[in-house]
C-alpha atoms as a PDB file:
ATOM      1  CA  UNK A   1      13.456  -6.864  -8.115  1.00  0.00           C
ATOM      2  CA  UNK A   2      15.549  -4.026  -7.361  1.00  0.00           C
ATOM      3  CA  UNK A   3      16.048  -2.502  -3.981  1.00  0.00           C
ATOM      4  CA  UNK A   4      17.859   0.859  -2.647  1.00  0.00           C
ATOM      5  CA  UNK A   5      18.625   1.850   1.068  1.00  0.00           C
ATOM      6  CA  UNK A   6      19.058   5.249   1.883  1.00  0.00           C
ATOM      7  CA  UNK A   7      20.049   7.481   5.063  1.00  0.00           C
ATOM      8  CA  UNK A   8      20.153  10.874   5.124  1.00  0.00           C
ATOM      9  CA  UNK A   9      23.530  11.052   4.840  1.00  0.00           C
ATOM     10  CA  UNK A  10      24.483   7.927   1.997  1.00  0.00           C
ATOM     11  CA  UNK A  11      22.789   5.533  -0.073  1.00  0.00           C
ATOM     12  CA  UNK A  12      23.831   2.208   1.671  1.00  0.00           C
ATOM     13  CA  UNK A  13      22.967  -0.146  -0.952  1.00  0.00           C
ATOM     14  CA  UNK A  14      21.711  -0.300  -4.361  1.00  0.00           C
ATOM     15  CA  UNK A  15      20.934  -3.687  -6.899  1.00  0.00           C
ATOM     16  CA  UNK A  16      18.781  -6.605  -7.683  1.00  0.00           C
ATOM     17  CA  UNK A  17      17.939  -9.094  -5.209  1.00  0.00           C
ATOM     18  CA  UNK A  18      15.549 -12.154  -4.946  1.00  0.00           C
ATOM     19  CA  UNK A  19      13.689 -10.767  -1.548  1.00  0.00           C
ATOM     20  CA  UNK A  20      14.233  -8.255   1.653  1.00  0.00           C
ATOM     21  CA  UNK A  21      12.936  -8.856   5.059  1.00  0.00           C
ATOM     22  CA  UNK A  22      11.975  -5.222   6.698  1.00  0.00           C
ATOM     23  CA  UNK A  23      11.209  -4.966  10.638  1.00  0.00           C
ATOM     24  CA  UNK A  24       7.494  -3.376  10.235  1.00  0.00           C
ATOM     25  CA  UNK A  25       5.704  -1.760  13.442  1.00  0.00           C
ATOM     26  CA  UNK A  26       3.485  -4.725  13.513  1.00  0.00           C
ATOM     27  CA  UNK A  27       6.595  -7.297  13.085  1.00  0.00           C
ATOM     28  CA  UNK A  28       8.881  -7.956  10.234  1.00  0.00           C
ATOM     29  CA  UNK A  29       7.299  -8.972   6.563  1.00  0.00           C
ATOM     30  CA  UNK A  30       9.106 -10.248   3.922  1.00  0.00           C
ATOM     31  CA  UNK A  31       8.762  -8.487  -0.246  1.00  0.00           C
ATOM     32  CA  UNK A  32       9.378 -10.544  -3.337  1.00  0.00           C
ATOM     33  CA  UNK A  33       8.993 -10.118  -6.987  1.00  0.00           C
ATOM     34  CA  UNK A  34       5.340  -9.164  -8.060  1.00  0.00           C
ATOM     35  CA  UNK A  35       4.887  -7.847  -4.085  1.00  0.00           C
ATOM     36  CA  UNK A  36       1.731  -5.740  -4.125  1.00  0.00           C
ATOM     37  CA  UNK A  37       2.224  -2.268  -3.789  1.00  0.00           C
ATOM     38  CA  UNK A  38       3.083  -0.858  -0.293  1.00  0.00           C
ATOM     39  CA  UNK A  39       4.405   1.710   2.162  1.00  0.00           C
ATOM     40  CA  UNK A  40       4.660   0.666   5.564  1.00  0.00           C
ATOM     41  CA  UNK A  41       6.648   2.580   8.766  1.00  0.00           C
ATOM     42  CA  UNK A  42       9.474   0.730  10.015  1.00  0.00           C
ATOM     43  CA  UNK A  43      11.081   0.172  13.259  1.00  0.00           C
ATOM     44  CA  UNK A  44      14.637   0.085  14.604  1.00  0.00           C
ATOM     45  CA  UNK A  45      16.039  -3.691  13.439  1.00  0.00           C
ATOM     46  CA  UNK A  46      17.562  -5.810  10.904  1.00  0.00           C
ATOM     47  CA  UNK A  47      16.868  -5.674   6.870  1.00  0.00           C
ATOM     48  CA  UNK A  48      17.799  -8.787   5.715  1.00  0.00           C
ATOM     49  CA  UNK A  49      18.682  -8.964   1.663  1.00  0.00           C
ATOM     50  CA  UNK A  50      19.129 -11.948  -0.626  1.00  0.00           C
ATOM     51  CA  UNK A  51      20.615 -11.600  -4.015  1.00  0.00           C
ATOM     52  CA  UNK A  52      21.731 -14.586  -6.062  1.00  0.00           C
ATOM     53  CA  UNK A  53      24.679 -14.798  -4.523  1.00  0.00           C
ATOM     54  CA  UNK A  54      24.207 -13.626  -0.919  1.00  0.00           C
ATOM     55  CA  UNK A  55      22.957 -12.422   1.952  1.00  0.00           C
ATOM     56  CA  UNK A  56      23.523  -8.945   3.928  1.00  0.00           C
ATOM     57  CA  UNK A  57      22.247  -7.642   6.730  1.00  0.00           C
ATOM     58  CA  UNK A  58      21.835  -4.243   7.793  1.00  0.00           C
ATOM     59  CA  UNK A  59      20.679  -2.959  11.354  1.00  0.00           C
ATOM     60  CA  UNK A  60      18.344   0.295  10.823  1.00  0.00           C
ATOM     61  CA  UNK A  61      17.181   2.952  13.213  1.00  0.00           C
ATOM     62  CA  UNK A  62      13.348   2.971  11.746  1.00  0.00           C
ATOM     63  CA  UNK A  63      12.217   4.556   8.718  1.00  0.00           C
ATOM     64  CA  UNK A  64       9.901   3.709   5.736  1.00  0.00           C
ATOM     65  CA  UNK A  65       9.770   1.407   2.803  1.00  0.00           C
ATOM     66  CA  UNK A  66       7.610   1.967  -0.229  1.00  0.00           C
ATOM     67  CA  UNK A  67       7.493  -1.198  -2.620  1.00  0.00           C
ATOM     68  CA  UNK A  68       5.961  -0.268  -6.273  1.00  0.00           C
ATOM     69  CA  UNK A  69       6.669  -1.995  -9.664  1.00  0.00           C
ATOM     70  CA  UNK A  70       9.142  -4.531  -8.549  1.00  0.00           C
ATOM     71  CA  UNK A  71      10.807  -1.174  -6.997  1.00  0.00           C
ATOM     72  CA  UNK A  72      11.676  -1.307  -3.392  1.00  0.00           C
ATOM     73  CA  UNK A  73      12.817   1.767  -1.599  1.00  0.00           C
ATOM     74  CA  UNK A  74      14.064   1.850   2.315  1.00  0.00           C
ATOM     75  CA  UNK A  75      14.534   5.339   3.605  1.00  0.00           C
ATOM     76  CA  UNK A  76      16.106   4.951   6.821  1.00  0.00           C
ATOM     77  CA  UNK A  77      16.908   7.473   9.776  1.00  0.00           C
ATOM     78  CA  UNK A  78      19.997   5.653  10.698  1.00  0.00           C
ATOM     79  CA  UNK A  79      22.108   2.328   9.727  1.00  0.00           C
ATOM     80  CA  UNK A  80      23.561   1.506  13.677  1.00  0.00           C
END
């Protein structure tokens, strides 16, 4: 699954990873491969990525997220 972060201002992060936790409106949800297709609001808190190799953690100031095709996208007002 791929996933890309973007602000505004940058692209924050860009590669494959195994899942992403997003802080929805009605509470966090967690995508993974073959996630049905999606775009949710978000609030302001954490995204949480795994890849094979690690985990990151990125505090956002609400946005959206659109997952389609194994393609997740997080547009983001702000990373705090």
């Amino acid at each position: 699954m791929y996933l890309e972060i973007l602000t505004p201002d940058q692209k924050v992060f860009s590669g494959d990873i195994t899942s992403v936790q997003v802080p929805g409106m009605s509470g966090s949800f967690e995508v993974l491969t073959n996630h049905a297709a999606i775009i949710s609001t978000l609030e302001k808190g954490d995204v949480k990525i795994r890849t094979a190799k690690e985990e990151k953690v990125f505090t956002i100031d609400g946005g959206v997220v659109e997952v389609l095709h194994d393609k997740v996208i997080v547009l983001a007002e702000a990373i705090l």
